[in-house]
PDB file of N, CA and C in Angstrom:
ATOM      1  N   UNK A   1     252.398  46.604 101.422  1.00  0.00           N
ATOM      2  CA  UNK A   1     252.238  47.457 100.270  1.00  0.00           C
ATOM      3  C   UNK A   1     252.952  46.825  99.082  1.00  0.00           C
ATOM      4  N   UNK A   2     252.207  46.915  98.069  1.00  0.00           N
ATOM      5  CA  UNK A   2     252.920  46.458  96.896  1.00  0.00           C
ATOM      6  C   UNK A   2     253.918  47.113  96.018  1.00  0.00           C
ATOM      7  N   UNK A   3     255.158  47.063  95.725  1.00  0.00           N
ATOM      8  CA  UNK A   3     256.026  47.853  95.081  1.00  0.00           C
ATOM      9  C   UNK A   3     255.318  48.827  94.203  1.00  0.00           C
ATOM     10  N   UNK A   4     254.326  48.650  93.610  1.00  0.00           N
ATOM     11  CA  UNK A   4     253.841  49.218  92.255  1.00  0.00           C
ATOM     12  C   UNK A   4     253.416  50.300  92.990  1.00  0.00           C
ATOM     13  N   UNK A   5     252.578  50.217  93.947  1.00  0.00           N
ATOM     14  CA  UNK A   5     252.038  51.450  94.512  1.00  0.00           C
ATOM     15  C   UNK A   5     252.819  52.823  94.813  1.00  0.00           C
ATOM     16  N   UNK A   6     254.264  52.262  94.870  1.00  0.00           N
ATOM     17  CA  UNK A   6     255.548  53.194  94.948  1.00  0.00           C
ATOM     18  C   UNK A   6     255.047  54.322  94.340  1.00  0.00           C
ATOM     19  N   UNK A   7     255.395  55.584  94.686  1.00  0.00           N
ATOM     20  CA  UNK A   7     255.244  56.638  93.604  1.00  0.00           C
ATOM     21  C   UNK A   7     256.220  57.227  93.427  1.00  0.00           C
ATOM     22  N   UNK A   8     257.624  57.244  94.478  1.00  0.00           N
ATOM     23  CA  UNK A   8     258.891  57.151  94.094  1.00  0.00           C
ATOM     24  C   UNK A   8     259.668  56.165  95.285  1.00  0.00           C
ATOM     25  N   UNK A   9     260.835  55.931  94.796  1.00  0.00           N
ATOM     26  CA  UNK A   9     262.221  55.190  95.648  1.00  0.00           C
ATOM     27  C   UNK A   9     263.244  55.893  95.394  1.00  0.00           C
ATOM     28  N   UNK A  10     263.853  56.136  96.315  1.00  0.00           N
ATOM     29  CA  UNK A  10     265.080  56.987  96.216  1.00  0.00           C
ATOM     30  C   UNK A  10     265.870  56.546  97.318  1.00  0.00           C
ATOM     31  N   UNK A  11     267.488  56.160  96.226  1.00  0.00           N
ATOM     32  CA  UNK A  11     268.427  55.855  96.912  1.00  0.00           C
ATOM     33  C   UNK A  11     269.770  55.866  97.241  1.00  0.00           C
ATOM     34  N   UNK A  12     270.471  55.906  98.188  1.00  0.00           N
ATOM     35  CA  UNK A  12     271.872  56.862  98.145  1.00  0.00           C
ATOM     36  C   UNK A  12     273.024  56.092  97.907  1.00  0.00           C
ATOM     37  N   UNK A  13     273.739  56.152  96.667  1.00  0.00           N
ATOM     38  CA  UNK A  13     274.481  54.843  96.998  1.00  0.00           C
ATOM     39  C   UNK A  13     276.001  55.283  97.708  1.00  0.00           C
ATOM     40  N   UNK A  14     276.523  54.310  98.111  1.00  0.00           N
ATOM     41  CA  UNK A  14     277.168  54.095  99.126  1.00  0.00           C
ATOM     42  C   UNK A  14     278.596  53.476  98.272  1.00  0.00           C
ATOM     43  N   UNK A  15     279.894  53.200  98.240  1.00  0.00           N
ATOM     44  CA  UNK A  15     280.878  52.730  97.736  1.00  0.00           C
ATOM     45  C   UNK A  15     280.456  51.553  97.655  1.00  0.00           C
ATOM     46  N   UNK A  16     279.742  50.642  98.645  1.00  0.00           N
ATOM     47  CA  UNK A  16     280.018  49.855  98.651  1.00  0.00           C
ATOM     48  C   UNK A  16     278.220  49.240  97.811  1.00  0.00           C
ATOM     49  N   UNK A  17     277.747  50.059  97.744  1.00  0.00           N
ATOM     50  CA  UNK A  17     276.165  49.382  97.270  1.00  0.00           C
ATOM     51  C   UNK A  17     276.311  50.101  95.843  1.00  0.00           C
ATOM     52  N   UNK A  18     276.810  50.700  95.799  1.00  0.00           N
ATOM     53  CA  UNK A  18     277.125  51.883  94.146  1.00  0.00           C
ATOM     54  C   UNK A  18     276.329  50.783  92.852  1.00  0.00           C
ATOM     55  N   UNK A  19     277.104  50.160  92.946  1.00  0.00           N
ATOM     56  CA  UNK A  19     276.956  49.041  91.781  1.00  0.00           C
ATOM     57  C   UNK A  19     275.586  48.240  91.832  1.00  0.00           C
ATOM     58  N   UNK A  20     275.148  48.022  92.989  1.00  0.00           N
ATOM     59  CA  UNK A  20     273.802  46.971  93.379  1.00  0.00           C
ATOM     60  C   UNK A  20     272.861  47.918  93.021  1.00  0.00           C
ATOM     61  N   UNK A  21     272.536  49.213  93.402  1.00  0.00           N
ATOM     62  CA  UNK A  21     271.905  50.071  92.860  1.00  0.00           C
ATOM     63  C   UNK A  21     271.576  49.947  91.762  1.00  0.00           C
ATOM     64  N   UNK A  22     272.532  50.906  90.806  1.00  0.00           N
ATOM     65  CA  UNK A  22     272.611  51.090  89.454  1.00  0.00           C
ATOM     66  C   UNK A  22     271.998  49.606  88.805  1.00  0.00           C
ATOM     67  N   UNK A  23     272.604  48.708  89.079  1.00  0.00           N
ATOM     68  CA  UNK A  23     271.637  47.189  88.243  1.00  0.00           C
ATOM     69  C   UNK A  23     270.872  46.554  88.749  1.00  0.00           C
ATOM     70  N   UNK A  24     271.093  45.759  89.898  1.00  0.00           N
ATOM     71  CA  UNK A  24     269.665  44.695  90.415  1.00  0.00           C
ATOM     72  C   UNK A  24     268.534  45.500  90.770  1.00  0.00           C
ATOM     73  N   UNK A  25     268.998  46.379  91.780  1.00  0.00           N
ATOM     74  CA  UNK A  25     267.868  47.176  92.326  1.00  0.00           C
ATOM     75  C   UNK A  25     267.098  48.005  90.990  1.00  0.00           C
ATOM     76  N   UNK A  26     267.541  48.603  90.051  1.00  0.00           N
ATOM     77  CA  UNK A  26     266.873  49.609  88.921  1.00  0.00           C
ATOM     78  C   UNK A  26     266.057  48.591  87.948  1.00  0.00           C
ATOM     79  N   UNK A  27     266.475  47.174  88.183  1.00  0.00           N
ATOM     80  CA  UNK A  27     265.507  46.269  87.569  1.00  0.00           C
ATOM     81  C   UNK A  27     264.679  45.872  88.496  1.00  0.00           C
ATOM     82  N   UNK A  28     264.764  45.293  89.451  1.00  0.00           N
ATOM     83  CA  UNK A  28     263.887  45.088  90.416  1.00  0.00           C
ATOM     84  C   UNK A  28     262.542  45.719  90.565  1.00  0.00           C
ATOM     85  N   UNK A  29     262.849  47.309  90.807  1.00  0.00           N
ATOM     86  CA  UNK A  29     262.099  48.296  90.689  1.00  0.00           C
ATOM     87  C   UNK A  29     261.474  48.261  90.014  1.00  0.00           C
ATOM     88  N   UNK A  30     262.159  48.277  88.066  1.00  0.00           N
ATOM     89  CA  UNK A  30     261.228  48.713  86.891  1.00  0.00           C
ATOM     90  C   UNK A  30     260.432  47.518  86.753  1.00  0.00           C
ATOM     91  N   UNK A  31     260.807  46.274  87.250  1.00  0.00           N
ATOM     92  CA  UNK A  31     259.721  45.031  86.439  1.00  0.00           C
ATOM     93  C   UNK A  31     258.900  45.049  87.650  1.00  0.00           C
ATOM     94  N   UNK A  32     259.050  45.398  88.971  1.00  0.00           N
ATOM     95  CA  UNK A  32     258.063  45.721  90.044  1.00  0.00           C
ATOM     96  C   UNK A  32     256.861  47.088  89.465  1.00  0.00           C
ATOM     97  N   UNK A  33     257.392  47.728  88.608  1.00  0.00           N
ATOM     98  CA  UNK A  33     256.123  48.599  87.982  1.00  0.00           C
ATOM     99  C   UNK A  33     256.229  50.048  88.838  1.00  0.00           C
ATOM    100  N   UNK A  34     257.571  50.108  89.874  1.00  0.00           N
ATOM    101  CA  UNK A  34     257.510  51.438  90.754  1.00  0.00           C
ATOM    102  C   UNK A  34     257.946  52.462  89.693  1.00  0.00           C
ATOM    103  N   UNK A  35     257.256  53.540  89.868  1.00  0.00           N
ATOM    104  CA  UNK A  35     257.199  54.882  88.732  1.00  0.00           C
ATOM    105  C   UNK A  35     258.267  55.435  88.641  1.00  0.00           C
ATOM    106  N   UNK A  36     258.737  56.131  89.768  1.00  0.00           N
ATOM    107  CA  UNK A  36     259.763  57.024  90.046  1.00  0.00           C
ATOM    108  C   UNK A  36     260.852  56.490  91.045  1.00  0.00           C
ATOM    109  N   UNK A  37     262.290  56.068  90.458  1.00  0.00           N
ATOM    110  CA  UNK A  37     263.569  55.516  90.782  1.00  0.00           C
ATOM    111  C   UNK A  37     264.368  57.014  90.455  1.00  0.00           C
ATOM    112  N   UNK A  38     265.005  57.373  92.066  1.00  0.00           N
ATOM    113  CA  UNK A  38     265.795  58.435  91.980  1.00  0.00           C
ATOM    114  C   UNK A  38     267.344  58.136  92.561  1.00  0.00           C
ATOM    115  N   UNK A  39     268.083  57.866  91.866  1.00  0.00           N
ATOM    116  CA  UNK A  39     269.271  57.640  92.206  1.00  0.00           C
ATOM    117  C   UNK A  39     270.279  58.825  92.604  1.00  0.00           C
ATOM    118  N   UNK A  40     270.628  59.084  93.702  1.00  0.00           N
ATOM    119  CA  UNK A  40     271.755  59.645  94.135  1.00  0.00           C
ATOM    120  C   UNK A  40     273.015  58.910  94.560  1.00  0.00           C
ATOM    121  N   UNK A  41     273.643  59.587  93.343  1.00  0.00           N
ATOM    122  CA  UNK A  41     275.036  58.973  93.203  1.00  0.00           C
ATOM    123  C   UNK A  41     276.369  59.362  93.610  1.00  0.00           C
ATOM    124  N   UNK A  42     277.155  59.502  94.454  1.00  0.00           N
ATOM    125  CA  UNK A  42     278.576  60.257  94.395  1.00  0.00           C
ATOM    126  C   UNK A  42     279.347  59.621  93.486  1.00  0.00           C
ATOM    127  N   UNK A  43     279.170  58.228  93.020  1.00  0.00           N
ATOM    128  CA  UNK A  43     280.116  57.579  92.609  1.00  0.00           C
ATOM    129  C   UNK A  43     280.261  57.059  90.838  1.00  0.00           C
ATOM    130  N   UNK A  44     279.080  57.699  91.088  1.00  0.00           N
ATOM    131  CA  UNK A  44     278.750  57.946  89.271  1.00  0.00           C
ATOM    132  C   UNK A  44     280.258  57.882  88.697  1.00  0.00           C
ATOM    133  N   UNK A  45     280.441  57.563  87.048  1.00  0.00           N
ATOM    134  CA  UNK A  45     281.314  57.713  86.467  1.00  0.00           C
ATOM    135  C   UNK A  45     282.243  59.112  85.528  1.00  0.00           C
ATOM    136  N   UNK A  46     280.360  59.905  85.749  1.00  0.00           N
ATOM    137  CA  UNK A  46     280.441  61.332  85.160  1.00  0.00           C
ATOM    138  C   UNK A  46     280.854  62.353  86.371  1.00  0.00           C
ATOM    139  N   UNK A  47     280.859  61.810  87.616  1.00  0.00           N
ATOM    140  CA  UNK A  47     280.753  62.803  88.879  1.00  0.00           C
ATOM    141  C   UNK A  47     279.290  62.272  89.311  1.00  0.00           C
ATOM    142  N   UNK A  48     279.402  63.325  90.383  1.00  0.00           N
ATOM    143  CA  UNK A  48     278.073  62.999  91.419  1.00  0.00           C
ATOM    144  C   UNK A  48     276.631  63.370  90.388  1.00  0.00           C
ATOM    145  N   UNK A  49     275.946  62.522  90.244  1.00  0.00           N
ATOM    146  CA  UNK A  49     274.619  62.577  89.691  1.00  0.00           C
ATOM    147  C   UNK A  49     273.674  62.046  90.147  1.00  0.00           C
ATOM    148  N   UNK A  50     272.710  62.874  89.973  1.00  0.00           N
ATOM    149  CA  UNK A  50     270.870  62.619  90.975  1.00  0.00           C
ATOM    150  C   UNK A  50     270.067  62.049  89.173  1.00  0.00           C
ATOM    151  N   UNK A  51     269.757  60.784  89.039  1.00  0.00           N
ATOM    152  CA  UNK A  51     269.578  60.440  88.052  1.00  0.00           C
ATOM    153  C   UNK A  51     267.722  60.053  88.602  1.00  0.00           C
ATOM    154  N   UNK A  52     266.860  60.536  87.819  1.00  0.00           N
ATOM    155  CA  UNK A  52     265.746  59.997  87.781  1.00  0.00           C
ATOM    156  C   UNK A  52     264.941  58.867  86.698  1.00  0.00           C
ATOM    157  N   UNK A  53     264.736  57.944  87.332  1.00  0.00           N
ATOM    158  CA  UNK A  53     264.801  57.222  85.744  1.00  0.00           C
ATOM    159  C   UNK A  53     262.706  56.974  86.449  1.00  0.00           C
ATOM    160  N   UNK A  54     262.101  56.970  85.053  1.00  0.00           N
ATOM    161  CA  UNK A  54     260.732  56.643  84.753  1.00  0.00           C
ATOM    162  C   UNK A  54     260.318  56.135  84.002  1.00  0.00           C
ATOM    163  N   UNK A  55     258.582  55.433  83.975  1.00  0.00           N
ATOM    164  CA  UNK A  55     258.598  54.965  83.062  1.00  0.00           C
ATOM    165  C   UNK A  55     258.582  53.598  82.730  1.00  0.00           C
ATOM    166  N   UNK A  56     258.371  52.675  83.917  1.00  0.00           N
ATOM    167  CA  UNK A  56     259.413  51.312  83.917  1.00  0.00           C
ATOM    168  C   UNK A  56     258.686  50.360  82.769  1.00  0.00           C
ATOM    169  N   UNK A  57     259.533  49.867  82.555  1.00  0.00           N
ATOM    170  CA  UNK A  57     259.142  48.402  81.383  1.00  0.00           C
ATOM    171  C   UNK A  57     259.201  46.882  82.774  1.00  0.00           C
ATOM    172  N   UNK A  58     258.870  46.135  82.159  1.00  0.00           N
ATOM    173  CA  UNK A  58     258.413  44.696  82.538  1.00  0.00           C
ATOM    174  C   UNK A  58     259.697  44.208  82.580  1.00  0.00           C
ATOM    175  N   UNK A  59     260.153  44.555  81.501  1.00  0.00           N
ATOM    176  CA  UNK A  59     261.558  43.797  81.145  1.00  0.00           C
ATOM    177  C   UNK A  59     262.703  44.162  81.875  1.00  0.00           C
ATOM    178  N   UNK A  60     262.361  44.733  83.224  1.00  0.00           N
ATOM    179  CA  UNK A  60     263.587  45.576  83.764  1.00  0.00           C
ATOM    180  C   UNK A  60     264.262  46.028  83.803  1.00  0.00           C
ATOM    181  N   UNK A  61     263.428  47.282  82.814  1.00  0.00           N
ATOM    182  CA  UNK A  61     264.078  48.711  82.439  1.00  0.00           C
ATOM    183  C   UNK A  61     263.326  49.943  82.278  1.00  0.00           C
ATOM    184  N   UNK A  62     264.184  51.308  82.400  1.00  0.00           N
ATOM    185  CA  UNK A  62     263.119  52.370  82.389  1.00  0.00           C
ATOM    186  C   UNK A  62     263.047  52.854  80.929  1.00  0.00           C
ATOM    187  N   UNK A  63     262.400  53.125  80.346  1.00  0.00           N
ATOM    188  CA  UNK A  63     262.486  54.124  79.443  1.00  0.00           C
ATOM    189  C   UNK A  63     263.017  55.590  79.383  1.00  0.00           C
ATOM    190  N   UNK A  64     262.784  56.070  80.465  1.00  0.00           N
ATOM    191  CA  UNK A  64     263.208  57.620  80.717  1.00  0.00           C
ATOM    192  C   UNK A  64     264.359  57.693  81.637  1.00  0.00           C
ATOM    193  N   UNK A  65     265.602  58.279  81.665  1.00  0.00           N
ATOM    194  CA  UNK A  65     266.242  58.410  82.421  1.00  0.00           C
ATOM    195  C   UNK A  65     266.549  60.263  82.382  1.00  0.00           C
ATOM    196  N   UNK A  66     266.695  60.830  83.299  1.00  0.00           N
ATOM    197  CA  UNK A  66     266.941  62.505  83.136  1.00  0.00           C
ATOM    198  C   UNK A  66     268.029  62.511  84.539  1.00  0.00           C
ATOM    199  N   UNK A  67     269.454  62.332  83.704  1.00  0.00           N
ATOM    200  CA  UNK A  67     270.719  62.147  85.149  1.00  0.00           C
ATOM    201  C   UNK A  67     270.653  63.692  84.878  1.00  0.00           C
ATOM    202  N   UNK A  68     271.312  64.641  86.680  1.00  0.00           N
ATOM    203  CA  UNK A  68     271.740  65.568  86.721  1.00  0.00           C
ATOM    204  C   UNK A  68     272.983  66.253  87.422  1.00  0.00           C
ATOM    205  N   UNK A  69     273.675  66.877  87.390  1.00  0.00           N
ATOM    206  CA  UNK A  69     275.023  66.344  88.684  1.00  0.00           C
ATOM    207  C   UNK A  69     274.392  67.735  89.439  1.00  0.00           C
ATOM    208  N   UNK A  70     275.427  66.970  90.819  1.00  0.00           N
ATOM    209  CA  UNK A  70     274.671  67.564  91.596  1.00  0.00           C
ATOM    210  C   UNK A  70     275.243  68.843  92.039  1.00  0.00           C
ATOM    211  N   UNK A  71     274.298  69.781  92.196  1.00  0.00           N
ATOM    212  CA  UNK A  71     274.188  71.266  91.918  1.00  0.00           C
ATOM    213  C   UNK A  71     273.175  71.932  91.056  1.00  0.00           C
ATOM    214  N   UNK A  72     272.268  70.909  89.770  1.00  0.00           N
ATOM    215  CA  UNK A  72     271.594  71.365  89.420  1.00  0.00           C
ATOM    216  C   UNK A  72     270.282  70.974  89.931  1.00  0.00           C
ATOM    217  N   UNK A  73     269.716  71.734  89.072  1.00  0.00           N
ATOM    218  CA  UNK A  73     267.969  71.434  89.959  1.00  0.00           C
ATOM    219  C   UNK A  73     267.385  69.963  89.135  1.00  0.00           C
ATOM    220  N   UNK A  74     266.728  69.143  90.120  1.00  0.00           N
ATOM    221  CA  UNK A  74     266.272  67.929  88.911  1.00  0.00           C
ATOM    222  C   UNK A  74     264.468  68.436  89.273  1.00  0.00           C
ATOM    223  N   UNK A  75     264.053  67.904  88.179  1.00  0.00           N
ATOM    224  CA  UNK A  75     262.260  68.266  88.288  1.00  0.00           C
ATOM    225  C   UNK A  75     261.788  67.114  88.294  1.00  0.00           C
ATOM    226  N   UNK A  76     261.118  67.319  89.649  1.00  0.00           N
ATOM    227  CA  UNK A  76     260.129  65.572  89.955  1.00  0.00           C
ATOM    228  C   UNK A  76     258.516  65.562  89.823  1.00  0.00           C
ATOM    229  N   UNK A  77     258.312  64.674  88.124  1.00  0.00           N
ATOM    230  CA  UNK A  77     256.946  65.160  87.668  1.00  0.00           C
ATOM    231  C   UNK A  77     255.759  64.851  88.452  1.00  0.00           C
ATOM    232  N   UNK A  78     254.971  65.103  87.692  1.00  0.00           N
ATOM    233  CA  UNK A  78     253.300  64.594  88.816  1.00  0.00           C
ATOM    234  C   UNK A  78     253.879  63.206  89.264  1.00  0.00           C
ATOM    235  N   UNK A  79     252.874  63.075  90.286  1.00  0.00           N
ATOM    236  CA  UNK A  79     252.171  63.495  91.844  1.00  0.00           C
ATOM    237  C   UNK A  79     253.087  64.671  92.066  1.00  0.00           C
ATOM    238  N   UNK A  80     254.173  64.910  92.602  1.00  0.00           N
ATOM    239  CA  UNK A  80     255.140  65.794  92.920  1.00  0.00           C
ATOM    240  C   UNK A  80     255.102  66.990  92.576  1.00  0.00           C
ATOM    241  N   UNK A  81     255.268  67.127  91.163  1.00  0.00           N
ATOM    242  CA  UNK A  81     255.385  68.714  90.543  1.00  0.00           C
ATOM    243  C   UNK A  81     256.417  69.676  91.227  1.00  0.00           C
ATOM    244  N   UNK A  82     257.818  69.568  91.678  1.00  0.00           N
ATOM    245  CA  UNK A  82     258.222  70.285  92.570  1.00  0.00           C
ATOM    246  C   UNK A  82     259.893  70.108  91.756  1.00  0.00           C
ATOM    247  N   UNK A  83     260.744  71.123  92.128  1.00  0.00           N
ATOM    248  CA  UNK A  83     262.256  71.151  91.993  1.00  0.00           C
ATOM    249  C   UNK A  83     262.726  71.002  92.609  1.00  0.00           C
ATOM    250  N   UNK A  84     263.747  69.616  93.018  1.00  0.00           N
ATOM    251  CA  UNK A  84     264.701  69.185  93.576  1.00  0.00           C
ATOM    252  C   UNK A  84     265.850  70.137  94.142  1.00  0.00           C
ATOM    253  N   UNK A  85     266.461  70.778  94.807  1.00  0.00           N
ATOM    254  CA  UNK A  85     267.780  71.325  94.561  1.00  0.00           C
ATOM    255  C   UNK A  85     268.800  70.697  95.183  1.00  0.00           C
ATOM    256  N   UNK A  86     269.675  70.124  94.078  1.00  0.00           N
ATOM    257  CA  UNK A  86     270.803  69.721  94.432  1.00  0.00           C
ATOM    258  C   UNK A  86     271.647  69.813  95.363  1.00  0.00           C
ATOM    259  N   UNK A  87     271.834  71.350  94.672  1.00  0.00           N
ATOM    260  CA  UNK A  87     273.087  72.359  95.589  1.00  0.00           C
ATOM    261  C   UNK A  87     273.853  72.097  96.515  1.00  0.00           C
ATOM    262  N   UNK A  88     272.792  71.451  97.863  1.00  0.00           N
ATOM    263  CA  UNK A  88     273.536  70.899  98.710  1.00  0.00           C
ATOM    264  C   UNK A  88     274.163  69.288  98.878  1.00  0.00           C
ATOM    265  N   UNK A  89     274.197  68.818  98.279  1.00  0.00           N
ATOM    266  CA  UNK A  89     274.500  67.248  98.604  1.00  0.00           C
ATOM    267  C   UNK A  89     276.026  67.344  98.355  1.00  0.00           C
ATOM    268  N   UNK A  90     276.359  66.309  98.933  1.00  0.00           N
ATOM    269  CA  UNK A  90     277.630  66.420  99.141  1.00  0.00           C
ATOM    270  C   UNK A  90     278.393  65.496  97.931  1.00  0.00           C
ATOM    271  N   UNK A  91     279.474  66.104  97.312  1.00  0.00           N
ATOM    272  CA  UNK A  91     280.335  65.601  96.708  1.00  0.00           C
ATOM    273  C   UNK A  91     281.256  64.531  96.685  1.00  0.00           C
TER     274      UNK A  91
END
């Protein structure tokens, strides 16, 4: 399967992948053309945040990012159409 076909990736980062996430992988992704990159973060700098970024550019980057910490609801657009709930993930 080809990355592009992705219609989302979602991924949990870990202390130790925190950082690989947030940069190689969120470029990787966006110049791969995958739509929907959902980052779950504990280690965020703001606190724990479920960041959805869309939209991707070539240049390996998204245009859209909509971070949320977690507890709130994030909204995951078409194909999906559905509300995330946070609430439970762990801190």
């Amino acid at each position: 399967m080809d990355a592009s076909e992705a219609l989302l990736i979602v991924e949990i980062t870990s202390r130790g992948n925190a950082r690989e996430d947030r940069t190689k992988n969120y470029r990787a992704y966006a110049r791969a053309g995958v739509r929907m990159y959902l980052l779950l973060d504990r280690f965020d700098t703001r606190g724990a945040m479920a960041t959805l970024f869309t939209e991707p550019n070539e240049d390996g980057t998204y245009k859209r990012s909509d971070p949320v910490p977690f507890g709130k609801p994030l909204l995951l657009p078409a194909p999906f159409d559905v509300t995330l709930p946070t609430d439970g993930f762990p801190v």
